[in-house]
Protein backbone atom coordinates (compact mmCIF):
# COMPACT_ATOMS: atom_id res chain seq x y z
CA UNK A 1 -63.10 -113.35 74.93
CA UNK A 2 -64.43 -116.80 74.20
CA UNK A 3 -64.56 -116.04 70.28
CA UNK A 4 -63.22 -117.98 67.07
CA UNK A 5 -61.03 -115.72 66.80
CA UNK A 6 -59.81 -115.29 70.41
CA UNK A 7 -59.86 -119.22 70.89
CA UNK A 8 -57.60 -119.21 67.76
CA UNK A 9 -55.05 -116.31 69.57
CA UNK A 10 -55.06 -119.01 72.60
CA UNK A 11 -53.78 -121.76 70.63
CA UNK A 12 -57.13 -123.59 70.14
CA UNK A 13 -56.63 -126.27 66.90
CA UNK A 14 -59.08 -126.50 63.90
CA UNK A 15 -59.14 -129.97 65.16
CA UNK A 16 -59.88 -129.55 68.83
CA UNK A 17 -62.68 -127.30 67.97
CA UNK A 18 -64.33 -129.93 65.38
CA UNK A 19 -63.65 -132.86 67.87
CA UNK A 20 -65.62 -131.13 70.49
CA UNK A 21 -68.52 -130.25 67.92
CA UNK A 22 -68.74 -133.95 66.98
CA UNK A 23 -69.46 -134.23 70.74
CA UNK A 24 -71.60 -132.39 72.08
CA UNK A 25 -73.64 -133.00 68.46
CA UNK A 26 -76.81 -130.71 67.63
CA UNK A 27 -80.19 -130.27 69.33
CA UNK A 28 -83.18 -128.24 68.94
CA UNK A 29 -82.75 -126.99 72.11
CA UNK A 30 -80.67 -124.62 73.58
CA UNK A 31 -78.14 -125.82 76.16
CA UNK A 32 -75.42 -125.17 77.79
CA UNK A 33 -72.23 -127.11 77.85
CA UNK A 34 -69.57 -127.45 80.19
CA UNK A 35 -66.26 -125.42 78.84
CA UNK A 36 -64.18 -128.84 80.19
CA UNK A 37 -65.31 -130.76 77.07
CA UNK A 38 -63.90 -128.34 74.83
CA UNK A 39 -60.80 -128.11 77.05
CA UNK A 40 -60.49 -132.08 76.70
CA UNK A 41 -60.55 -131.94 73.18
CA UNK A 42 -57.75 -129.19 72.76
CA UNK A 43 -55.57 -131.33 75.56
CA UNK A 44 -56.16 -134.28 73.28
CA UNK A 45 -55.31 -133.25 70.38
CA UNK A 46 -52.02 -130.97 71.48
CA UNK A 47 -50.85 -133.75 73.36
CA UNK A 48 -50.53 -135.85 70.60
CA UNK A 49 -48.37 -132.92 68.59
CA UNK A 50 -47.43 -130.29 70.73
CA UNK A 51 -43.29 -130.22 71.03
CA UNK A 52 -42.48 -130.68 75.15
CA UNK A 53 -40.40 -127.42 76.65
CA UNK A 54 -39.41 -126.19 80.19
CA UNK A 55 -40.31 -123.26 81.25
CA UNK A 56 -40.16 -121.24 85.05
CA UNK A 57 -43.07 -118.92 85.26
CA UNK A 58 -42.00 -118.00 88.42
CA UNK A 59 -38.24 -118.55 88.93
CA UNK A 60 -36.06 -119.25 91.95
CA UNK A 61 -32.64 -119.42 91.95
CA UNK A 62 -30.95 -122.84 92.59
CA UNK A 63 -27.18 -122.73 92.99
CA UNK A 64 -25.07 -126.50 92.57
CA UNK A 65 -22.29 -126.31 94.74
CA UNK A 66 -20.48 -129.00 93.60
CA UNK A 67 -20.84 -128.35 90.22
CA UNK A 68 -17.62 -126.55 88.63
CA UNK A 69 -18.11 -122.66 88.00
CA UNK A 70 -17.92 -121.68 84.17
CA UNK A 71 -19.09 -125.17 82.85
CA UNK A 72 -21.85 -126.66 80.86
CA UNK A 73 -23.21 -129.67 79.41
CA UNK A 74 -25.82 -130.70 77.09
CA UNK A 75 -28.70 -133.39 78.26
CA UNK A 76 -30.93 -134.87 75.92
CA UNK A 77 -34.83 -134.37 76.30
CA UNK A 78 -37.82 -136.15 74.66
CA UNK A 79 -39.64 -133.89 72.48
CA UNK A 80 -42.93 -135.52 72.36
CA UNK A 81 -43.06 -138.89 74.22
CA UNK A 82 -46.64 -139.50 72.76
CA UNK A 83 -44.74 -138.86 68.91
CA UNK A 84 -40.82 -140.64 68.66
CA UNK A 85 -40.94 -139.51 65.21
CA UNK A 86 -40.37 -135.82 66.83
CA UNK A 87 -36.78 -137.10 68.12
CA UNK A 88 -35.01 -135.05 70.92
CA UNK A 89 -33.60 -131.72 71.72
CA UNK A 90 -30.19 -130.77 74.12
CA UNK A 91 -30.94 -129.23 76.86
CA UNK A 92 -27.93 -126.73 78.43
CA UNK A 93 -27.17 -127.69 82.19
CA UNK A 94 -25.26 -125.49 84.82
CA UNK A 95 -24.33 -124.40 87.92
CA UNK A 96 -26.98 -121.77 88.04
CA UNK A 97 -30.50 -123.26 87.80
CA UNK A 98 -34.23 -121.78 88.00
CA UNK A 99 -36.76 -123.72 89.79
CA UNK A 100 -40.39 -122.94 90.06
CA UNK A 101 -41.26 -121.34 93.52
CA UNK A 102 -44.42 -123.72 94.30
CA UNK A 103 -41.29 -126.12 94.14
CA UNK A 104 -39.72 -125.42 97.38
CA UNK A 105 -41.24 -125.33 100.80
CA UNK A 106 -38.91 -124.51 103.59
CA UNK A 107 -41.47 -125.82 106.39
CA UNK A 108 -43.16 -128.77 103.92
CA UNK A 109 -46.80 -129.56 104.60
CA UNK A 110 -47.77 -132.94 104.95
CA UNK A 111 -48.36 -134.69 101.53
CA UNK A 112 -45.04 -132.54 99.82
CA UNK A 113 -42.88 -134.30 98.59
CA UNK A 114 -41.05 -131.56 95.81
CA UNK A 115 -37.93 -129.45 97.17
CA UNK A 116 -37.16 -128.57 100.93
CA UNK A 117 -33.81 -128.55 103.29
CA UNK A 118 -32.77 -131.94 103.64
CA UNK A 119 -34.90 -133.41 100.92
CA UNK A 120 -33.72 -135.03 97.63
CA UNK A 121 -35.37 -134.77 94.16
CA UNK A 122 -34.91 -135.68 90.62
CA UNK A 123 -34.24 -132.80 87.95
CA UNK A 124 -36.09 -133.51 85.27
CA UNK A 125 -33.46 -135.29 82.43
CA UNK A 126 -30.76 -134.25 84.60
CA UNK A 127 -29.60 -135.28 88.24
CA UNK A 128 -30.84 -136.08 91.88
CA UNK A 129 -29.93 -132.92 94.03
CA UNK A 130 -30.01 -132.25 97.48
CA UNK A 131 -30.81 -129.21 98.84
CA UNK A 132 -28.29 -127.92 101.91
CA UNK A 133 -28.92 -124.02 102.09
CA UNK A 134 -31.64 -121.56 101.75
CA UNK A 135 -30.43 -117.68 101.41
CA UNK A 136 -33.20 -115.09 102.43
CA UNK A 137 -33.52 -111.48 101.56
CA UNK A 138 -32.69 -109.46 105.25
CA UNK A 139 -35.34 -107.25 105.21
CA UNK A 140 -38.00 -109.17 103.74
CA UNK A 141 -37.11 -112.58 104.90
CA UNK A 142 -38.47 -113.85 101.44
CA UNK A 143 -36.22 -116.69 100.17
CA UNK A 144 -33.87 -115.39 97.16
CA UNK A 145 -31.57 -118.16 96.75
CA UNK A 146 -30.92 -122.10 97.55
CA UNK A 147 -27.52 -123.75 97.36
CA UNK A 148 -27.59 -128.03 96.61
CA UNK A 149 -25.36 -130.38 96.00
CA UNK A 150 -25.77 -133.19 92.93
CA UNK A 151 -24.99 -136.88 93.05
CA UNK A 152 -22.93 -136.49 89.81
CA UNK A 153 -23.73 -140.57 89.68
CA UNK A 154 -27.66 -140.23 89.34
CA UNK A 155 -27.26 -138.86 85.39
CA UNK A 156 -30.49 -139.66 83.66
CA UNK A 157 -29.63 -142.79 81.29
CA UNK A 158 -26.80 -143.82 83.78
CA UNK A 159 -26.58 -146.91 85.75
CA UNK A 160 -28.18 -145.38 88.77
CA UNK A 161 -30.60 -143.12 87.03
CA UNK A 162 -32.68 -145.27 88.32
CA UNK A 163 -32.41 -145.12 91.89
CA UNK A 164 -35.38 -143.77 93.55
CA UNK A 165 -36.99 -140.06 94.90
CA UNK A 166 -40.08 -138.87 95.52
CA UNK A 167 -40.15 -136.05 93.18
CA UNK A 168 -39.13 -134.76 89.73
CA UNK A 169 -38.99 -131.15 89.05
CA UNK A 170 -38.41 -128.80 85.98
CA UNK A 171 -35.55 -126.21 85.56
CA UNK A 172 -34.20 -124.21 83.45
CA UNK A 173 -30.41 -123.05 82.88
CA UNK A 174 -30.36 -119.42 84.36
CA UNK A 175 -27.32 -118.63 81.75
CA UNK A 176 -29.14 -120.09 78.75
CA UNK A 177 -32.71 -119.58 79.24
CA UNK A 178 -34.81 -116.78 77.14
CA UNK A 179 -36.97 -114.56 79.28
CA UNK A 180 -40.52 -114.22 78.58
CA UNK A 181 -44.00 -112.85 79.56
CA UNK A 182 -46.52 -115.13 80.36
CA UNK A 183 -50.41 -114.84 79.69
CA UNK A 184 -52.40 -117.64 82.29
CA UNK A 185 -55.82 -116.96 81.10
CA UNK A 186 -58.24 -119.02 83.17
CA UNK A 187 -61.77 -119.50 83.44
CA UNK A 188 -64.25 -115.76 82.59
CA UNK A 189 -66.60 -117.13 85.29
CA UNK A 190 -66.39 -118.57 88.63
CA UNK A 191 -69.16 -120.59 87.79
CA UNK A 192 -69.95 -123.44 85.53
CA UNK A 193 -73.15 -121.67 84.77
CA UNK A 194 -72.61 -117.65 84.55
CA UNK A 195 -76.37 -117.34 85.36
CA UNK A 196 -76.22 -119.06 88.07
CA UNK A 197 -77.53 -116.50 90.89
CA UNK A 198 -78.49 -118.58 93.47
CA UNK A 199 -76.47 -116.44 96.09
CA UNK A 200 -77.48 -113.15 94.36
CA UNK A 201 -76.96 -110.13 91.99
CA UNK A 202 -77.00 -110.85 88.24
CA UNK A 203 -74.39 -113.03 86.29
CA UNK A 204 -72.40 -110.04 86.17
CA UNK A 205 -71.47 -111.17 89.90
CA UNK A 206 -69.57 -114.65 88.42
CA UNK A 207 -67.28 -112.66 86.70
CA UNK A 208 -63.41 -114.32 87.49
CA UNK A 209 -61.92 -110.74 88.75
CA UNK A 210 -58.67 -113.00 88.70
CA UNK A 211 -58.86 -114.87 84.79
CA UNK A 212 -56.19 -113.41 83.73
CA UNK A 213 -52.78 -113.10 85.34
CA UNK A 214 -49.58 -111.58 83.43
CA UNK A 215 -45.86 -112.80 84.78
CA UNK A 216 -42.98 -110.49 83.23
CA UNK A 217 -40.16 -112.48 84.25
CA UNK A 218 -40.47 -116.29 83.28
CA UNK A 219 -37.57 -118.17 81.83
CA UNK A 220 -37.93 -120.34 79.16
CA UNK A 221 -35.55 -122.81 77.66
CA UNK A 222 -33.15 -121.52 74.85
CA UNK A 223 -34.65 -123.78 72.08
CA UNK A 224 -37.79 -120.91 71.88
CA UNK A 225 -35.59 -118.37 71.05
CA UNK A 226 -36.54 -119.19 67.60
CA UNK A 227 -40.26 -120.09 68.46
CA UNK A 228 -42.41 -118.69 65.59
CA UNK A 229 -45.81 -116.75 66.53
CA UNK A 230 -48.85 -119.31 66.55
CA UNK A 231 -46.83 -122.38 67.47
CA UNK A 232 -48.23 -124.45 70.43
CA UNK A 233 -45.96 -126.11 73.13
CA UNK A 234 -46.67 -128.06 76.35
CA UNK A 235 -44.86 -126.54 78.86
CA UNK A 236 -44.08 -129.45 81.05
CA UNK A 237 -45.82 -129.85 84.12
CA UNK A 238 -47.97 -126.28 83.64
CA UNK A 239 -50.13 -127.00 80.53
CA UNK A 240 -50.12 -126.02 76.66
CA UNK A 241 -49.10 -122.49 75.90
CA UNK A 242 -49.15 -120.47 72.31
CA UNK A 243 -46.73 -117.92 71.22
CA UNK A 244 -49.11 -114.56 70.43
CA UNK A 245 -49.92 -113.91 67.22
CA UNK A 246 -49.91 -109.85 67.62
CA UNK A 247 -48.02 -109.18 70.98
CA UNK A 248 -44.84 -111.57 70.80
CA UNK A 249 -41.49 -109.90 68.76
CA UNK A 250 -37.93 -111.35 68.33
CA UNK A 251 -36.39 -110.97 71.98
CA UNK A 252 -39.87 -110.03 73.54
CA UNK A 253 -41.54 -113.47 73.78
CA UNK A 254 -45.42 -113.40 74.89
CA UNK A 255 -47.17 -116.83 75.02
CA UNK A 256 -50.67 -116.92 76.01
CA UNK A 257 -51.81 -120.39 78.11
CA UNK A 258 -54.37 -122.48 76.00
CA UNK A 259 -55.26 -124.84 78.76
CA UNK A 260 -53.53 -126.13 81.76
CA UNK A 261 -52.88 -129.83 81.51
CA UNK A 262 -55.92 -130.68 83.81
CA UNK A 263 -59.69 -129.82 84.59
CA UNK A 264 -59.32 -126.46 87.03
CA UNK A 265 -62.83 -126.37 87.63
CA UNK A 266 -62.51 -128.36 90.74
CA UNK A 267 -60.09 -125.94 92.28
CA UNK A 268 -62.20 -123.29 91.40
CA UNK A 269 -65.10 -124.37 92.65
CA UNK A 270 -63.42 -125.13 95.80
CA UNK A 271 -61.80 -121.81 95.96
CA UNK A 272 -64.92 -119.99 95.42
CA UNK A 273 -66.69 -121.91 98.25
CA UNK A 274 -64.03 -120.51 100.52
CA UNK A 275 -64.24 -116.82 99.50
CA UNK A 276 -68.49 -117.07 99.90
């Protein structure tokens, strides 16, 4: 619920919450203000300290053919580009990857540029790969697997680390990486305005049936093993997450989404036109 106290369970920062009271300032009416602004505020201030981590929500399996069975290396990673003070972490790197799922497209729409059969992309502090193979469940024809091969000479920080792709993606190692559940709490209403009822019933009716959604099986990397309940982390490319306070226990990591890394209410306003 959108309480102190349940703000505070989310991840929401002293600091956010007094930046956005400085903005929206005090009047002697009542008004209503958009939830966005107090979304800004927490995305400004987390981005400034939260530590940067990889994370599949919903994992793939990505197998590197031409990388040697049984071996590992360690790549560096930025911990907080916005902060160098923070320094870096090592990041384990495999044969056996996870990608996100919204990563790949077998039959790519127009505009994708991310993972299909044929197509190159960047791992993220790691290597361009190409993917070569897709393996698909018989009964269910649902994609289980892809195989890819690496250009071992496209090492972030090499000489060609430079050379160019459309896309970078994030991974983790499927050896290495800690599973955890995933809270994505989203918006309560559907609406900017819960009372809203232009198109009927009572405010009841802008309820979000879908603002909250639970994922058992992400993978995170190995470095939040260690995570300690309340600590905030940006979750690269998804948005800033919070390891829960009550819920979370050593080997049963919960972390509950703060805010995604951009304004959803587009999208949802979109969506909802659809659905009406």
């Amino acid at each position: 619920m959108p309480t102190l106290a349940g703000y505070r369970r989310r991840g929401y920062t002293p600091e956010a919450i007094r930046a956005f009271c400085d903005r929206i300032g005090v009047a002697k009416r009542n008004s209503t203000v958009d939830i966005a602004m107090l979304e800004h505020s927490l995305r400004e201030d987390l981005n400034k300290r939260a530590p940067r981590v990889m994370a599949v929500l919903r994992p793939l399996k990505l197998v590197i053919d031409n990388y040697p069975e049984g071996e590992m290396e360690e790549l560096e990673a930025v911990n907080n580009p916005e902060d160098p003070s923070m320094g870096t972490r090592k990041l384990p790197f495999a044969r056996v990857l996870y990608i996100e799922q919204d990563d790949f497209r077998e039959v790519p729409p127009k505009g994708f540029f991310r993972l299909s059969p044929g197509r190159e992309v960047r791992l993220r502090y790691a290597y361009i790969i190409k993917c070569t193979d897709v393996v698909k469940d018989p009964h269910t024809s649902a994609i289980t697997e892809l195989h890819c091969t690496l250009d071992s000479e496209t090492r972030s920080g090499s000489f060609q680390s430079n050379r160019k792709v459309k896309a970078t993606i994030h991974w983790v190692s499927a050896a290495h990486a800690v599973q955890a559940e995933v809270r994505l709490y989203g918006h309560l209403f559907t609406k900017e305005d819960p009372e809203d009822v232009s198109e009927g019933g009572d405010w009841l009716t802008n309820v979000n049936p879908k603002s909250l959604e639970v994922l058992k099986s992400c993978r995170v990397e190995p470095i939040l093993h260690n995570a300690k309940p309340g600590e905030r982390y940006q979750f690269e490319r998804l948005g800033y997450f919070c390891l829960d306070v009550e819920d979370s226990q050593p080997g049963a990591l919960v972390f509950n989404r703060s805010a995604t890394l951009r304004d959803t209410w587009v999208k949802l306003t979109k969506s909802n036109t659809k659905t009406h």
